[in-house]
N, C-alpha and C. Protein backbone atom coordinates (compact mmCIF):
# COMPACT_ATOMS: atom_id res chain seq x y z
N UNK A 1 55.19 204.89 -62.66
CA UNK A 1 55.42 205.59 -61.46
C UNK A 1 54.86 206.99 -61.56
N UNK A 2 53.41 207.14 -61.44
CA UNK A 2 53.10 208.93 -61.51
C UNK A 2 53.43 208.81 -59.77
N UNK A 3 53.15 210.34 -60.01
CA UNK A 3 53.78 211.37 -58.86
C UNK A 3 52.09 210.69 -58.00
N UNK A 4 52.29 210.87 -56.92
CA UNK A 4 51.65 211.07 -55.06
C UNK A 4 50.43 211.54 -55.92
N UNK A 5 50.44 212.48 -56.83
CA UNK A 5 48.69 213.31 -56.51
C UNK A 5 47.92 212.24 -58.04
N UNK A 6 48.63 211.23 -58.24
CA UNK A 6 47.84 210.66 -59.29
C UNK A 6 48.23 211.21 -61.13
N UNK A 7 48.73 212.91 -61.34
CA UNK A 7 48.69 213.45 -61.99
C UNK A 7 49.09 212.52 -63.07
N UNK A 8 48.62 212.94 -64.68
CA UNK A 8 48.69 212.59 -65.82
C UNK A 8 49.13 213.12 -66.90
N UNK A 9 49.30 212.69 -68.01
CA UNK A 9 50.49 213.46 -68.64
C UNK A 9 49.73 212.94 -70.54
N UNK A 10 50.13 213.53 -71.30
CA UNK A 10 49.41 213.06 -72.62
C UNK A 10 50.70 212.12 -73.50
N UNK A 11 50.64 211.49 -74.63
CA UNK A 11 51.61 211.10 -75.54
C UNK A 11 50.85 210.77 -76.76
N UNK A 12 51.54 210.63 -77.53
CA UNK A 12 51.07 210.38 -78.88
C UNK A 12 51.28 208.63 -79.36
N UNK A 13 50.75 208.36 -79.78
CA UNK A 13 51.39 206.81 -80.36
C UNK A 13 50.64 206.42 -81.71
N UNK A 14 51.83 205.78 -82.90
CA UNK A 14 51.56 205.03 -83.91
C UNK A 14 51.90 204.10 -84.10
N UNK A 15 51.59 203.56 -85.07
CA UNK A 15 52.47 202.18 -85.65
C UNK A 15 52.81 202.06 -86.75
N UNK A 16 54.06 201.78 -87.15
CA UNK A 16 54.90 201.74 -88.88
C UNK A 16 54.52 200.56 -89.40
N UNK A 17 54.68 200.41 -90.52
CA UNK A 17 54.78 199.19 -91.34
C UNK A 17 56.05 198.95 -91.05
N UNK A 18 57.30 199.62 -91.18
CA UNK A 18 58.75 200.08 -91.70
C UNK A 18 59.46 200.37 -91.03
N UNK A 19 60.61 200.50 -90.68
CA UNK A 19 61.83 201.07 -89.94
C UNK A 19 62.09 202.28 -90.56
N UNK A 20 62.06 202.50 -92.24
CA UNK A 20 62.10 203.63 -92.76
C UNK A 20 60.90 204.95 -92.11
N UNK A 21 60.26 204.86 -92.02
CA UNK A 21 59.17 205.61 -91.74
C UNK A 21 59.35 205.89 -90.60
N UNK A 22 59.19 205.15 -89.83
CA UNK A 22 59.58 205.20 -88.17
C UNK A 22 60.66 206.00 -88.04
N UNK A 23 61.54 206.07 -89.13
CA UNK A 23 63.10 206.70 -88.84
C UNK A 23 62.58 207.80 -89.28
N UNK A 24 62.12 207.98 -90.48
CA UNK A 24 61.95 209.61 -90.98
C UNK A 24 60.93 210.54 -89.93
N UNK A 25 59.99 209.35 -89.25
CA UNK A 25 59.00 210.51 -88.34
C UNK A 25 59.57 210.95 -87.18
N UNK A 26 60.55 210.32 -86.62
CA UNK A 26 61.28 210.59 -85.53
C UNK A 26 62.62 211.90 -86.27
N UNK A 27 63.24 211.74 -86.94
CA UNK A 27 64.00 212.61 -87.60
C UNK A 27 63.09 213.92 -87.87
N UNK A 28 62.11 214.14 -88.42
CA UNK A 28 60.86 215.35 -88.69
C UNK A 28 60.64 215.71 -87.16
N UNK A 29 60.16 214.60 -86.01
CA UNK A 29 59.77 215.00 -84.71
C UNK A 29 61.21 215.62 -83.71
N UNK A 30 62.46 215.46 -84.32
CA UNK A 30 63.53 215.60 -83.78
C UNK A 30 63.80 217.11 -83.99
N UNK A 31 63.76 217.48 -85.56
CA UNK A 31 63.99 219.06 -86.12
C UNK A 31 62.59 219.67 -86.26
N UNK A 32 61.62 218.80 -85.23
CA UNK A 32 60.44 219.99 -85.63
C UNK A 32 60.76 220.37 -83.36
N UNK A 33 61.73 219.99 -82.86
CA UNK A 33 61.51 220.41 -81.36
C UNK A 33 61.28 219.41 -80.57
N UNK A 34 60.92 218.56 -81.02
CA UNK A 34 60.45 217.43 -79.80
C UNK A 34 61.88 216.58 -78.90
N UNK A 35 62.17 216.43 -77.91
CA UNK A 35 63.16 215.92 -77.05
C UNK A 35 63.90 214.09 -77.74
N UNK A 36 64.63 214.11 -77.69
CA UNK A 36 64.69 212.45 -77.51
C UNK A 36 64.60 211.99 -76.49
N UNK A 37 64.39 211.86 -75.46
CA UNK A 37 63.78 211.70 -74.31
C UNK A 37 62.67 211.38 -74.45
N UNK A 38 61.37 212.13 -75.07
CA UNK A 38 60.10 211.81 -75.16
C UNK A 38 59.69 211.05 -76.09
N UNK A 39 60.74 210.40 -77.05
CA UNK A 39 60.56 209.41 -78.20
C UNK A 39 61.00 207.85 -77.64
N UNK A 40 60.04 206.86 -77.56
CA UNK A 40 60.12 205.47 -77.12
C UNK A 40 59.65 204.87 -78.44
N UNK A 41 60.14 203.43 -77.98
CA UNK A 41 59.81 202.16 -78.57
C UNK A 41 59.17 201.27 -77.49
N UNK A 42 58.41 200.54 -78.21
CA UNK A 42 58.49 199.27 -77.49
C UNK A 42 59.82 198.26 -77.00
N UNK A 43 59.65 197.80 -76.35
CA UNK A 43 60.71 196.87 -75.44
C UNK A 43 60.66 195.71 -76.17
N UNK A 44 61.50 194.72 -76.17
CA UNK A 44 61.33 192.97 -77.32
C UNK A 44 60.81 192.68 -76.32
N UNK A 45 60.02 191.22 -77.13
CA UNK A 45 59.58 190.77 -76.98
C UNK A 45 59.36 189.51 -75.22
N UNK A 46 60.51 189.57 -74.90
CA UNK A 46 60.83 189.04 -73.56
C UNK A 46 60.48 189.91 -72.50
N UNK A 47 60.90 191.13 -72.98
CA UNK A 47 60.75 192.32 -72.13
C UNK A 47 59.70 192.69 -71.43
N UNK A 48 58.50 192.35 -72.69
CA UNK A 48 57.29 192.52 -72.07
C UNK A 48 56.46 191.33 -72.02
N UNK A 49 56.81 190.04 -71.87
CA UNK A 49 56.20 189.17 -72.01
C UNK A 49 56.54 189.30 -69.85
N UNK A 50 58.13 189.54 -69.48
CA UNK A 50 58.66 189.70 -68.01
C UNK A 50 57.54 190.60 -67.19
N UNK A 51 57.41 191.61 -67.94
CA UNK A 51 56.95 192.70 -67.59
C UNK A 51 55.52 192.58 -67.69
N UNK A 52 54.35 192.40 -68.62
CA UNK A 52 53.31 192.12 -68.60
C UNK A 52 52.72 190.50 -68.17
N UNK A 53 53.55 189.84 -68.36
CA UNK A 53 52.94 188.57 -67.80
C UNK A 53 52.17 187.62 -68.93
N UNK A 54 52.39 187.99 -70.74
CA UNK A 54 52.29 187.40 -71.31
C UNK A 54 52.25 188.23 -72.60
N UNK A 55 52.12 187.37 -73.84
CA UNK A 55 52.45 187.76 -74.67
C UNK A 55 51.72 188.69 -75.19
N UNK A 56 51.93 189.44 -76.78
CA UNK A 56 50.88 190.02 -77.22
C UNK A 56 50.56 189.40 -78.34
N UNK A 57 49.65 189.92 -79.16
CA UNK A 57 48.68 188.90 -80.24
C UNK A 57 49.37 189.98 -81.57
N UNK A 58 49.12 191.48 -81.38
CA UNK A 58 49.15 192.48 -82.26
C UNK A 58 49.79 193.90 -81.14
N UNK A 59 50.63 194.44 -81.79
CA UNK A 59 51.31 195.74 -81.08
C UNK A 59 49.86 196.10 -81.17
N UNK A 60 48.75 196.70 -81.44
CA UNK A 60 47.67 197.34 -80.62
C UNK A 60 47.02 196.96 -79.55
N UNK A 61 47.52 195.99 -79.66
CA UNK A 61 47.10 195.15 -77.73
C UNK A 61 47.54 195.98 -76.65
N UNK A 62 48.92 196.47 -77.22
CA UNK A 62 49.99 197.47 -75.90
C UNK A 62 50.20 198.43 -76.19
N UNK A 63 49.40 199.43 -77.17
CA UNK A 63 49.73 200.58 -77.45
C UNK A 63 49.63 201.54 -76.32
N UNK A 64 48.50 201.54 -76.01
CA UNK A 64 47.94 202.49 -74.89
C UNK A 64 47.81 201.46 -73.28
N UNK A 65 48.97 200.72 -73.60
CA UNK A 65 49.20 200.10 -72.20
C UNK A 65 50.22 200.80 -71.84
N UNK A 66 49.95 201.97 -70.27
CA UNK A 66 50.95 202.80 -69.96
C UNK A 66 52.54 201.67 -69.00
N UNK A 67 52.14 200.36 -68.74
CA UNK A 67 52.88 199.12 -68.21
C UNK A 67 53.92 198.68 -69.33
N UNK A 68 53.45 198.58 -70.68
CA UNK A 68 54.38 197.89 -71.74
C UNK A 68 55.56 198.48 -71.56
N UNK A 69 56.64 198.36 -71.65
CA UNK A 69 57.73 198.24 -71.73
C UNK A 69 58.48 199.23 -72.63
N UNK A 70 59.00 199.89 -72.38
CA UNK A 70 59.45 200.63 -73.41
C UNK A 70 61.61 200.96 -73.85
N UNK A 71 61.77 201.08 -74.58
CA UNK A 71 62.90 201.32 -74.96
C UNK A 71 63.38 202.94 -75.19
N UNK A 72 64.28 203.89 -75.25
CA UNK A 72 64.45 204.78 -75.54
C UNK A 72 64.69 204.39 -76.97
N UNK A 73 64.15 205.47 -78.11
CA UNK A 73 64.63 205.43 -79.68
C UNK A 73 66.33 206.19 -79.64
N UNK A 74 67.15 204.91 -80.28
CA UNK A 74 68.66 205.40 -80.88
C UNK A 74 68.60 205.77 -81.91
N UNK A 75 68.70 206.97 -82.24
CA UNK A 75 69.11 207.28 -83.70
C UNK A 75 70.06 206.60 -84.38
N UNK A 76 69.89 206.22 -85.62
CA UNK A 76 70.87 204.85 -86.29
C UNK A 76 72.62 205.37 -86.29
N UNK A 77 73.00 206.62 -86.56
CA UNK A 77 73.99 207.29 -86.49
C UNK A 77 75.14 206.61 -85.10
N UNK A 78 73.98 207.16 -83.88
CA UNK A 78 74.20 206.92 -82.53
C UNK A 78 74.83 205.46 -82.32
N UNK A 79 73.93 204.59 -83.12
CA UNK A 79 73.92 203.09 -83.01
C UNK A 79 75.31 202.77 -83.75
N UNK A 80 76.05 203.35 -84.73
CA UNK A 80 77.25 202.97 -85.37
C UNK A 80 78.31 203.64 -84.47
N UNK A 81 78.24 204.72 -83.89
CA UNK A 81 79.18 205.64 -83.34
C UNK A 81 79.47 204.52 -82.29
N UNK A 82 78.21 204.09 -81.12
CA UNK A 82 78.50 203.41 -80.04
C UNK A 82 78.98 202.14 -80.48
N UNK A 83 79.00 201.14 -81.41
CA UNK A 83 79.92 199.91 -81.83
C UNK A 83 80.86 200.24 -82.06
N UNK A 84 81.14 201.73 -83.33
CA UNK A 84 82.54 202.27 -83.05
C UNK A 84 83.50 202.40 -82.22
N UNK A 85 82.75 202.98 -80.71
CA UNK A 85 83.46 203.10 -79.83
C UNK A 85 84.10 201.80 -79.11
N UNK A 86 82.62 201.09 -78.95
CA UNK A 86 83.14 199.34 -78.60
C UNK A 86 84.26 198.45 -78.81
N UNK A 87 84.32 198.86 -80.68
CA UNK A 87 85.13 198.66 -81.31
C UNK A 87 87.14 198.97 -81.00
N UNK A 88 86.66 200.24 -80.74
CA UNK A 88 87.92 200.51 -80.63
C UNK A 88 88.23 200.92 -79.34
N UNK A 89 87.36 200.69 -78.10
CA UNK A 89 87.69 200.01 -76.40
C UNK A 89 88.35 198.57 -76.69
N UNK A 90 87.99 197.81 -77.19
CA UNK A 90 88.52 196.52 -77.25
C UNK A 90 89.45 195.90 -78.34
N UNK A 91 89.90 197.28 -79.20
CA UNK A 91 91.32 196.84 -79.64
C UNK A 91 92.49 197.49 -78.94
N UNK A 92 92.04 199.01 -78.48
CA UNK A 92 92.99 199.50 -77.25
C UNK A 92 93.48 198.52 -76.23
N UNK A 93 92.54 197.88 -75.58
CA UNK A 93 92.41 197.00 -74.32
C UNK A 93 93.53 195.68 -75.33
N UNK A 94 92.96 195.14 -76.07
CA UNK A 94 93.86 194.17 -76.98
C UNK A 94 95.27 194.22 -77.10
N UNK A 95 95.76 195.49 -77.60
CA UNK A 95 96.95 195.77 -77.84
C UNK A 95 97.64 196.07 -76.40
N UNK A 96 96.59 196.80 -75.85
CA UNK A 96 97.91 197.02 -74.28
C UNK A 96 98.05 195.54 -73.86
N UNK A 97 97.25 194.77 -73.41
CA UNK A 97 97.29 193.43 -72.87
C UNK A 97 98.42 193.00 -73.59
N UNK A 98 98.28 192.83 -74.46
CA UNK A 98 99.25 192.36 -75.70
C UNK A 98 101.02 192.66 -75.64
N UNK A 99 101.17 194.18 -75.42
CA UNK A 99 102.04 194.83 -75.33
C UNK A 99 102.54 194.44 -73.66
N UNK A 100 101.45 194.48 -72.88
CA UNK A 100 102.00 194.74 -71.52
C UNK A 100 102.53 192.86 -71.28
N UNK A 101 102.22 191.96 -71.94
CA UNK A 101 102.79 190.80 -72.05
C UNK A 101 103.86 190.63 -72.34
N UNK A 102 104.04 190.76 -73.84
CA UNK A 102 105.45 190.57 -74.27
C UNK A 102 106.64 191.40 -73.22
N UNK A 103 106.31 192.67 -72.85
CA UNK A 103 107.32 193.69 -71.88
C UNK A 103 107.33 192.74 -70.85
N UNK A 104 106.52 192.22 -69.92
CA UNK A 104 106.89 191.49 -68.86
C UNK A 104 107.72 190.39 -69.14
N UNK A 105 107.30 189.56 -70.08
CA UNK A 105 108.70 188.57 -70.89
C UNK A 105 110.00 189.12 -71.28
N UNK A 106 109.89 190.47 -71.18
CA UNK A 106 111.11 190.73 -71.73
C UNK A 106 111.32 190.56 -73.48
N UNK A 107 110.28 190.41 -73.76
CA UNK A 107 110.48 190.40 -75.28
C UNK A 107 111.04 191.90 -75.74
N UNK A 108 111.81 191.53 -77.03
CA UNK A 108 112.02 192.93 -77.60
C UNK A 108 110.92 193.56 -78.01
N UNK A 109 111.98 195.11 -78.76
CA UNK A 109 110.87 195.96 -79.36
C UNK A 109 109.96 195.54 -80.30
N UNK A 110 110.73 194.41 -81.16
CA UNK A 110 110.22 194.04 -82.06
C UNK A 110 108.78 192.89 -81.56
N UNK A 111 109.28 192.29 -80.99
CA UNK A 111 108.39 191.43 -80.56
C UNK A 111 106.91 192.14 -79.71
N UNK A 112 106.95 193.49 -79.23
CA UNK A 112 106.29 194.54 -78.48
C UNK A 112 105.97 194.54 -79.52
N UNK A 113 105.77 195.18 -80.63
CA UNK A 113 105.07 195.66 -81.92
C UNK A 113 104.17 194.82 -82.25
N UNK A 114 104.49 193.32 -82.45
CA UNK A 114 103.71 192.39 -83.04
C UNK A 114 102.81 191.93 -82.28
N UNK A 115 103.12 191.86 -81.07
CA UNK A 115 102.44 191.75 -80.13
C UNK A 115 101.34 193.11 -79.86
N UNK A 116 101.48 193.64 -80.24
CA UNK A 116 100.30 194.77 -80.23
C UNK A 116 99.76 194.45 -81.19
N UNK A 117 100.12 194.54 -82.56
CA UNK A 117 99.37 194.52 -83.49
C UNK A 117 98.39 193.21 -83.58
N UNK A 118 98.66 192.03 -83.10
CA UNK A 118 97.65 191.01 -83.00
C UNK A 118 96.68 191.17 -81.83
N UNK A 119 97.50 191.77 -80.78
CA UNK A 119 96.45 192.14 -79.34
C UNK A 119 95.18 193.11 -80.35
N UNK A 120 95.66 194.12 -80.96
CA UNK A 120 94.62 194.66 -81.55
C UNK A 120 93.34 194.06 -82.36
N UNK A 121 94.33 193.46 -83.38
CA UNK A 121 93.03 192.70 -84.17
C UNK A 121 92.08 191.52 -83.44
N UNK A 122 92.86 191.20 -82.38
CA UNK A 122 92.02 189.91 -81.58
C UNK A 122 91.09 190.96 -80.98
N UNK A 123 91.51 192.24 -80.71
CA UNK A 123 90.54 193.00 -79.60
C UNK A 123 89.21 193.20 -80.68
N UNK A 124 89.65 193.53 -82.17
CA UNK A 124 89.34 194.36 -82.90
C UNK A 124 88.21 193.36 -83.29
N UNK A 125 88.36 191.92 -83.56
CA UNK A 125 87.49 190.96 -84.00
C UNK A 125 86.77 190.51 -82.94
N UNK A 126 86.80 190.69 -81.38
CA UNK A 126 86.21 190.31 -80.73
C UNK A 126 85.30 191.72 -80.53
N UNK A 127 85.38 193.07 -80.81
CA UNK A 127 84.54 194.17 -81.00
C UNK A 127 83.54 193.89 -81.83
N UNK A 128 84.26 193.86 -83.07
CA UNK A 128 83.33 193.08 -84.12
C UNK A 128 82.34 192.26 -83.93
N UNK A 129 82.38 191.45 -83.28
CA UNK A 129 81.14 190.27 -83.38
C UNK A 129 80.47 190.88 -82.26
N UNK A 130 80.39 191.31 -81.28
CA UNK A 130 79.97 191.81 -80.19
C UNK A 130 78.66 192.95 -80.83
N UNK A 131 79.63 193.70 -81.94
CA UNK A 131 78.70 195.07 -82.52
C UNK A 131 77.89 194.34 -83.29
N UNK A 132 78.19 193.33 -83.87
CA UNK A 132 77.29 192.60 -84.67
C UNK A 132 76.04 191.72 -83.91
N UNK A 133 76.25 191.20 -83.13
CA UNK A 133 75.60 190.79 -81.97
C UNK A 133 74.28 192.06 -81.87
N UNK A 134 74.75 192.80 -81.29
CA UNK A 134 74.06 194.37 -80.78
C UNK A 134 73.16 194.46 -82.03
N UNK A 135 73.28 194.69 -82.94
CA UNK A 135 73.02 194.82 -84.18
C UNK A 135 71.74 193.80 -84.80
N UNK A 136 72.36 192.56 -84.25
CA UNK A 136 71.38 191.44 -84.70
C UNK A 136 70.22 191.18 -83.62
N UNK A 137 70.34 192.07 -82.55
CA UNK A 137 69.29 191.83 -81.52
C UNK A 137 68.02 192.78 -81.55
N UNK A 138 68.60 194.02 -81.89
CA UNK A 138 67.83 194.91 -82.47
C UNK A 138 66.86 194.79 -83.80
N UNK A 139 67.70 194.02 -84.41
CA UNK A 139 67.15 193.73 -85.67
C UNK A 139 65.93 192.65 -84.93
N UNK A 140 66.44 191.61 -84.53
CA UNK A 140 65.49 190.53 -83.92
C UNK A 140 64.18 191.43 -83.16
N UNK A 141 64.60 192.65 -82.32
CA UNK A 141 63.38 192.90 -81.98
C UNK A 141 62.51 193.73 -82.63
N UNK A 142 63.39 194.24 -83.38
CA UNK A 142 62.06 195.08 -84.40
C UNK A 142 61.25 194.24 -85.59
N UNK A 143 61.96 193.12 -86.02
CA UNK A 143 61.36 192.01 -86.56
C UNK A 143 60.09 191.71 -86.23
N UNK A 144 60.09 191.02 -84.31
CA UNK A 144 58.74 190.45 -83.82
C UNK A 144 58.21 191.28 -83.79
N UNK A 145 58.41 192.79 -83.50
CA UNK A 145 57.34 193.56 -83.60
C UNK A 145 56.21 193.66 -84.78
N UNK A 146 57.34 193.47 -85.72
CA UNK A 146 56.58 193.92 -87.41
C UNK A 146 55.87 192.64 -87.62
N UNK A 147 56.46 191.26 -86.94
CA UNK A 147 55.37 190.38 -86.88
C UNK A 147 54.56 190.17 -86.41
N UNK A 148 54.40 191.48 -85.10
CA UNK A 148 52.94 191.15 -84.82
C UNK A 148 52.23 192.66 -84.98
N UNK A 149 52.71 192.70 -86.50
CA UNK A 149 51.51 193.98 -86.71
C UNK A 149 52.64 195.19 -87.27
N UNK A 150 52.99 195.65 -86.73
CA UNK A 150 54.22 196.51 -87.03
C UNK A 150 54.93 197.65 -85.43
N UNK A 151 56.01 198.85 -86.10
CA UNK A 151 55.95 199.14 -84.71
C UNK A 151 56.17 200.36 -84.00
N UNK A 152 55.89 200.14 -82.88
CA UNK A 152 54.90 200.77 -82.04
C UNK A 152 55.92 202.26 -81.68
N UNK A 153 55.89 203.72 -81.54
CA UNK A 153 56.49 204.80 -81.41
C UNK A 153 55.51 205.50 -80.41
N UNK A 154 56.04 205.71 -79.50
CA UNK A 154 55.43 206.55 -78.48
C UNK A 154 55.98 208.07 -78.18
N UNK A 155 55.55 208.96 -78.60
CA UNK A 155 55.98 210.20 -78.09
C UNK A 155 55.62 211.27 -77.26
N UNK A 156 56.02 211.46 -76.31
CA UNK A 156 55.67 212.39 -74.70
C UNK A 156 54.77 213.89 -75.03
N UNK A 157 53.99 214.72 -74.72
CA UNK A 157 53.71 216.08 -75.44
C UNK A 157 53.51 216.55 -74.27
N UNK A 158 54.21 217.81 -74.17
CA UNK A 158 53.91 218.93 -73.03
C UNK A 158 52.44 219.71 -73.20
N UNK A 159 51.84 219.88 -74.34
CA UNK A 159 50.66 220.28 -74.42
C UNK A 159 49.93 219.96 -75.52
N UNK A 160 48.37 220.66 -76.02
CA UNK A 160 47.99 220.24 -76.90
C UNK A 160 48.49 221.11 -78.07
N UNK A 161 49.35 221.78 -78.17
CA UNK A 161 50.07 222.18 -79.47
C UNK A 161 50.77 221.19 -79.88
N UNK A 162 51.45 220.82 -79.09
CA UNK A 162 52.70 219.54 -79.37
C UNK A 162 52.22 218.20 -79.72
N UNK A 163 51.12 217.83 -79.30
CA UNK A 163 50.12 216.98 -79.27
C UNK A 163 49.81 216.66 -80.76
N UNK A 164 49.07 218.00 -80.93
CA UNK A 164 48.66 217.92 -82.71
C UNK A 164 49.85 218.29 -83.86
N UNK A 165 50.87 218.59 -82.98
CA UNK A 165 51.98 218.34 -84.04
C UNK A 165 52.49 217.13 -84.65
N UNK A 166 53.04 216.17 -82.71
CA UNK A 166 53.00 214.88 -83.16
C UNK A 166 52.13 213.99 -83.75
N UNK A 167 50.74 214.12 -83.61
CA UNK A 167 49.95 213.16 -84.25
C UNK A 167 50.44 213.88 -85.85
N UNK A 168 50.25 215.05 -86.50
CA UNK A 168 50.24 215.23 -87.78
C UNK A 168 51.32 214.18 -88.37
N UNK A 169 52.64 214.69 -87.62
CA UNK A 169 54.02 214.23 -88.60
C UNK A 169 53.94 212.82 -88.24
N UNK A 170 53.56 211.99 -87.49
CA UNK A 170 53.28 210.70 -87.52
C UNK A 170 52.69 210.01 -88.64
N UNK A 171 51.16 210.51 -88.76
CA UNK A 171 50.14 210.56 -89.50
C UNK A 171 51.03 210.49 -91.20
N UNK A 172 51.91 211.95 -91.42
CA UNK A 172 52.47 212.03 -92.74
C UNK A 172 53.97 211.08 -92.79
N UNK A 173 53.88 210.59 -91.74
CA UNK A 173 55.03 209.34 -92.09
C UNK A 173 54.39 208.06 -92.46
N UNK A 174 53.54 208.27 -92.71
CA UNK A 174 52.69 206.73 -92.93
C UNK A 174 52.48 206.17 -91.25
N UNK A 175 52.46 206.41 -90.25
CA UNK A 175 51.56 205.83 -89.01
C UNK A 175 50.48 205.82 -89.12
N UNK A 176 49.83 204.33 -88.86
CA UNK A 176 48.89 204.34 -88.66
C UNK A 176 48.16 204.16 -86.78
N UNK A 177 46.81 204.66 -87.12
CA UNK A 177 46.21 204.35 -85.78
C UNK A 177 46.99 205.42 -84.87
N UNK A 178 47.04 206.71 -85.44
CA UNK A 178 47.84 207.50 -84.75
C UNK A 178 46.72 208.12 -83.74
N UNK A 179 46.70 208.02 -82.28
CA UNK A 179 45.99 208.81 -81.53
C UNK A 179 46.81 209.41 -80.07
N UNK A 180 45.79 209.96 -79.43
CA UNK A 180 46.70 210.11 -78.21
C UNK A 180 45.87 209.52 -77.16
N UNK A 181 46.84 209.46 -75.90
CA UNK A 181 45.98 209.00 -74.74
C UNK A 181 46.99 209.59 -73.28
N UNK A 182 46.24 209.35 -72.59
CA UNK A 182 46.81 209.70 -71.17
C UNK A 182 47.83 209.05 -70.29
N UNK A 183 48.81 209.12 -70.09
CA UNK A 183 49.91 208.50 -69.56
C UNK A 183 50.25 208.85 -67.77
N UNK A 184 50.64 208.28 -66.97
CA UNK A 184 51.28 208.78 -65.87
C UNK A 184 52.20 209.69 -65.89
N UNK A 185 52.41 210.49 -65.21
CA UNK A 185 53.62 211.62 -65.04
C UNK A 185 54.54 210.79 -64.42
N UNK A 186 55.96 210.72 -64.88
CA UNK A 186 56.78 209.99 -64.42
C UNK A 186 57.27 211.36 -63.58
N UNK A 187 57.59 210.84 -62.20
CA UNK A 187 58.48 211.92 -61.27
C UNK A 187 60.01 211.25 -60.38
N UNK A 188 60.63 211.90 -60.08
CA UNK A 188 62.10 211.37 -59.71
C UNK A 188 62.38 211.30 -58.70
């Protein structure tokens, strides 16, 4: 979606072997100034098969396709905090259900207690597999990526200072095929 006058915008893009690397160049591009906002991934594999209309052979097929699909990058931190939270929405939710049962029966206090405490862990194990789920999908899509080539980091640059910053710290994370190209201006 660029803006009415056509206008264009620059980004940087590489490709990892690694998740490690990918993590450390985004962490360097994070404390050297750059937005998380302007840090993408590629989208899995469905995503852009929906979206482009078929598959790819090698992530350099869609590097500099401004159409591919993209994901915002979660910092891994982010990614435990939010199952955390999941986690413990759906043992809260567990235990009240739980609690607000037995009280309508009229069960005692005692029976209120136990009844929470299993509402919890049912909440708590059904969090669980859910975060694990989340977890294993991500994994699944950074997988096909690395199977077809490795993967793909796109980052936004307001100018050519920022430009040759990101290509450097890319470059010294082990990216390869680090260049830039011209993107649409996304407008709102």
């Amino acid at each position: 979606m660029s803006g009415a006058d056509g206008r264009r915008g620059r980004e940087v893009v590489g490709v990892f072997s690694d998740g490690y690397a990918l993590e450390s160049a985004v962490n360097e591009l994070l404390n050297s100034g750059f937005d998380l906002g302007d840090i993408s991934l590629l989208a899995g594999e469905e995503a852009v098969v929906a979206k482009l209309g078929h598959k790819y052979e090698k992530v350099e097929d869609v590097e500099d396709d401004d159409k591919a699909p993209r994901v915002a990058y979660v910092p891994r931190e982010s990614r435990g905090v939010k199952d955390g939270a999941l986690v413990g929405a759906l043992v809260y939710v567990g235990a009240t259900l739980a609690a607000g049962a037995a009280l309508v029966s009229g069960g005692a206090l005692a029976m209120l207690l136990v009844s929470g405490v299993v509402g919890a862990e049912v909440g708590g194990l059904i969090g669980a597999v859910l975060g694990e789920f989340m977890e294993e999908r991500h994994a699944k899509s950074l997988q096909e990526q690395l199977d077809h080539g490795g993967l793909l980091l796109w980052v936004r640059t307001r100018d050519s200072a920022q430009e040759e910053k990101a290509k450097r710290i890319l470059a010294q994370h082990s990216g390869r095929d680090v260049h830039a190209h011209d993107v649409p201006v996304v407008t709102v």
